[in-house]
Protein backbone atom coordinates (compact mmCIF):
# COMPACT_ATOMS: atom_id res chain seq x y z
CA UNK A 1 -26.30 -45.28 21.33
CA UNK A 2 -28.31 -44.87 18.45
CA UNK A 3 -28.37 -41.36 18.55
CA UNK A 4 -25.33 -40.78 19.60
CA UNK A 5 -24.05 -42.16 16.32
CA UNK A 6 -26.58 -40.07 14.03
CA UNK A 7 -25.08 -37.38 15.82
CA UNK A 8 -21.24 -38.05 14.93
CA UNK A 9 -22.57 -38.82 11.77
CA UNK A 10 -24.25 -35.21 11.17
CA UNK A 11 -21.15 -33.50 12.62
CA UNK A 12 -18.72 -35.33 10.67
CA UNK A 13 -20.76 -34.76 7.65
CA UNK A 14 -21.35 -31.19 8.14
CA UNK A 15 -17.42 -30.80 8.43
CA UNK A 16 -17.38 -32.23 5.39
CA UNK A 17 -19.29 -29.69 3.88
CA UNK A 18 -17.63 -27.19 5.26
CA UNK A 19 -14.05 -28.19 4.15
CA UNK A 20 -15.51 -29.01 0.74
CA UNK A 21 -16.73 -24.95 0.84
CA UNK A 22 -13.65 -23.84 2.31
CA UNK A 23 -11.33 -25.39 -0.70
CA UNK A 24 -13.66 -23.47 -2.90
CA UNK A 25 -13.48 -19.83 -1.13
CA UNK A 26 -9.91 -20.31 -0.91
CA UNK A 27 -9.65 -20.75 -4.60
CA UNK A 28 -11.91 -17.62 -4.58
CA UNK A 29 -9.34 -15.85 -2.69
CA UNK A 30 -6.62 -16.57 -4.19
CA UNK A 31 -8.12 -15.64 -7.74
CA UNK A 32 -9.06 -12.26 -6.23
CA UNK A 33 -5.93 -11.69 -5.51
CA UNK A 34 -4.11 -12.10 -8.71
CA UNK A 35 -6.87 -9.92 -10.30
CA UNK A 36 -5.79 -7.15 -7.58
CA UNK A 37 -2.20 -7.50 -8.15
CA UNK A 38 -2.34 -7.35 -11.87
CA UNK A 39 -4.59 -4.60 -11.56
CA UNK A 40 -2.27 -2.85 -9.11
CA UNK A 41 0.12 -3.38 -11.57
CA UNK A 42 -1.44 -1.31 -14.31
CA UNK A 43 -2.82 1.58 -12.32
CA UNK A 44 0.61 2.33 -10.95
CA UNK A 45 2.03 2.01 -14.75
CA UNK A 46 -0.64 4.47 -15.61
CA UNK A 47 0.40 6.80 -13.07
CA UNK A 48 4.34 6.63 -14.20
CA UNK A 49 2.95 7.04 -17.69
CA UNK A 50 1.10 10.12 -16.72
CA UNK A 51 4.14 11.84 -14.69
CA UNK A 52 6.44 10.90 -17.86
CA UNK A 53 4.27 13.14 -19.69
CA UNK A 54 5.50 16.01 -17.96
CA UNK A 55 9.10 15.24 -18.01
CA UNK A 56 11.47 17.64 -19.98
CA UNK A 57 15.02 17.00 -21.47
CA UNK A 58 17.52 18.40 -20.01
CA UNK A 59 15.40 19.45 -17.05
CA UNK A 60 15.70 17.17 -14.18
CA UNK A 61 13.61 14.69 -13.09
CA UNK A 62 11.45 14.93 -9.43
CA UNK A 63 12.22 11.65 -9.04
CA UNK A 64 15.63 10.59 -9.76
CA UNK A 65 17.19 13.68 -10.55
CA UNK A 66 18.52 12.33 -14.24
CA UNK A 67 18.51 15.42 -17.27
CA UNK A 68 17.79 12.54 -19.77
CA UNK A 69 14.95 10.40 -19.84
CA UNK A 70 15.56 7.86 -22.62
CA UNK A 71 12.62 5.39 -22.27
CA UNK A 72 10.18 7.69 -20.31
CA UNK A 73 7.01 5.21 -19.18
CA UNK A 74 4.32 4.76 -21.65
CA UNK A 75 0.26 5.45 -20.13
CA UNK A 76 -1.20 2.40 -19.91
CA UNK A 77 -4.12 1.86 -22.24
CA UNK A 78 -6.00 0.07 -19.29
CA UNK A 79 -8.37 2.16 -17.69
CA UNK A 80 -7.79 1.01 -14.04
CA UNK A 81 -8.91 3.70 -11.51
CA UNK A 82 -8.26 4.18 -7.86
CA UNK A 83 -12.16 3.40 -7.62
CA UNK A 84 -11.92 0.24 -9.65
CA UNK A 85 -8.51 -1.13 -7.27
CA UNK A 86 -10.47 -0.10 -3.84
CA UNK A 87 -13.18 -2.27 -5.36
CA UNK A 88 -10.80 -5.47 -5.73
CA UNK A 89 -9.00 -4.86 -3.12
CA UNK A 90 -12.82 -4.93 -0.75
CA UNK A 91 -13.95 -8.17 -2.72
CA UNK A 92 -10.69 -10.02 -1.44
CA UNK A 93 -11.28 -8.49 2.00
CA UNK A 94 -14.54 -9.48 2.02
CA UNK A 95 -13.75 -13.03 0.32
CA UNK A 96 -10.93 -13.40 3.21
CA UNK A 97 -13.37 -12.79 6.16
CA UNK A 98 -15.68 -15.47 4.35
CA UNK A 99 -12.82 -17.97 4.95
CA UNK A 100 -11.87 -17.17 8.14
CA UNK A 101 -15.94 -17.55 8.93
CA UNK A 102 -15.94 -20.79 7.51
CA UNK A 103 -12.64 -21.85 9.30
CA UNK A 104 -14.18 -20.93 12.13
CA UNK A 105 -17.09 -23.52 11.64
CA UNK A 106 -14.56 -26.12 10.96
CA UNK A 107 -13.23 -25.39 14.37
CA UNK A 108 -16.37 -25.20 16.32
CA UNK A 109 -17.80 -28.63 14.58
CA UNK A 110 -14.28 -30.13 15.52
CA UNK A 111 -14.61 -29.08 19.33
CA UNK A 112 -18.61 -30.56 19.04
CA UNK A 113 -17.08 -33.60 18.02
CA UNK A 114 -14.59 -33.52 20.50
CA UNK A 115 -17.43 -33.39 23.49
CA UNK A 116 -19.48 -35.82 21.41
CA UNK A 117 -17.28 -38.57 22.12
């Protein structure tokens, strides 16, 4: 009986742990993804800063055909690269599989426990 207890004990301790790390990667994750959205954010204002370079009064535009382009985009100062976004947008991939490998622990120490008993 003994053991058996030690054993529930260990499992519901290791759970434990692993919620406790879970809470934390998910705060990971989420962070990660705000950095990636803001930083989606500014590339793409780059990129519309760029084309309004190239934009010409009375010429119309490629995009919305207008001849006038009062308040053409500004280029970001920002230097967010394509490079730089893939990179963000691998660290939350690679922070979401670490949560969905940790939620998988939870799952397989719940089922242990489960047969424990």
């Amino acid at each position: 009986m003994s053991d058996y207890y030690d054993q529930i004990l260990k499992l519901n301790e290791n759970k434990s742990d692993l919620q406790e790390e879970y809470t934390v990667v998910e705060k990971q994750v989420d962070h990660e993804k705000m950095q990636y959205n803001q930083m989606e954010k500014l590339y793409f204002r780059k990129q519309a800063g760029i084309f309004a370079l190239q934009l010409k009064e009375d010429q119309p535009c490629p995009i919305c055909g207008s001849l006038h382009h009062p308040h053409p985009a500004q280029i970001e100062k920002e230097g967010i690269t394509k490079e730089k976004l893939d990179q963000q947008a691998k660290k939350v991939k690679q922070q979401e599989h670490r949560l969905q490998d940790i939620l998988q622990k939870i799952l397989l120490s719940n089922q242990k426990k489960g047969n424990a008993c």
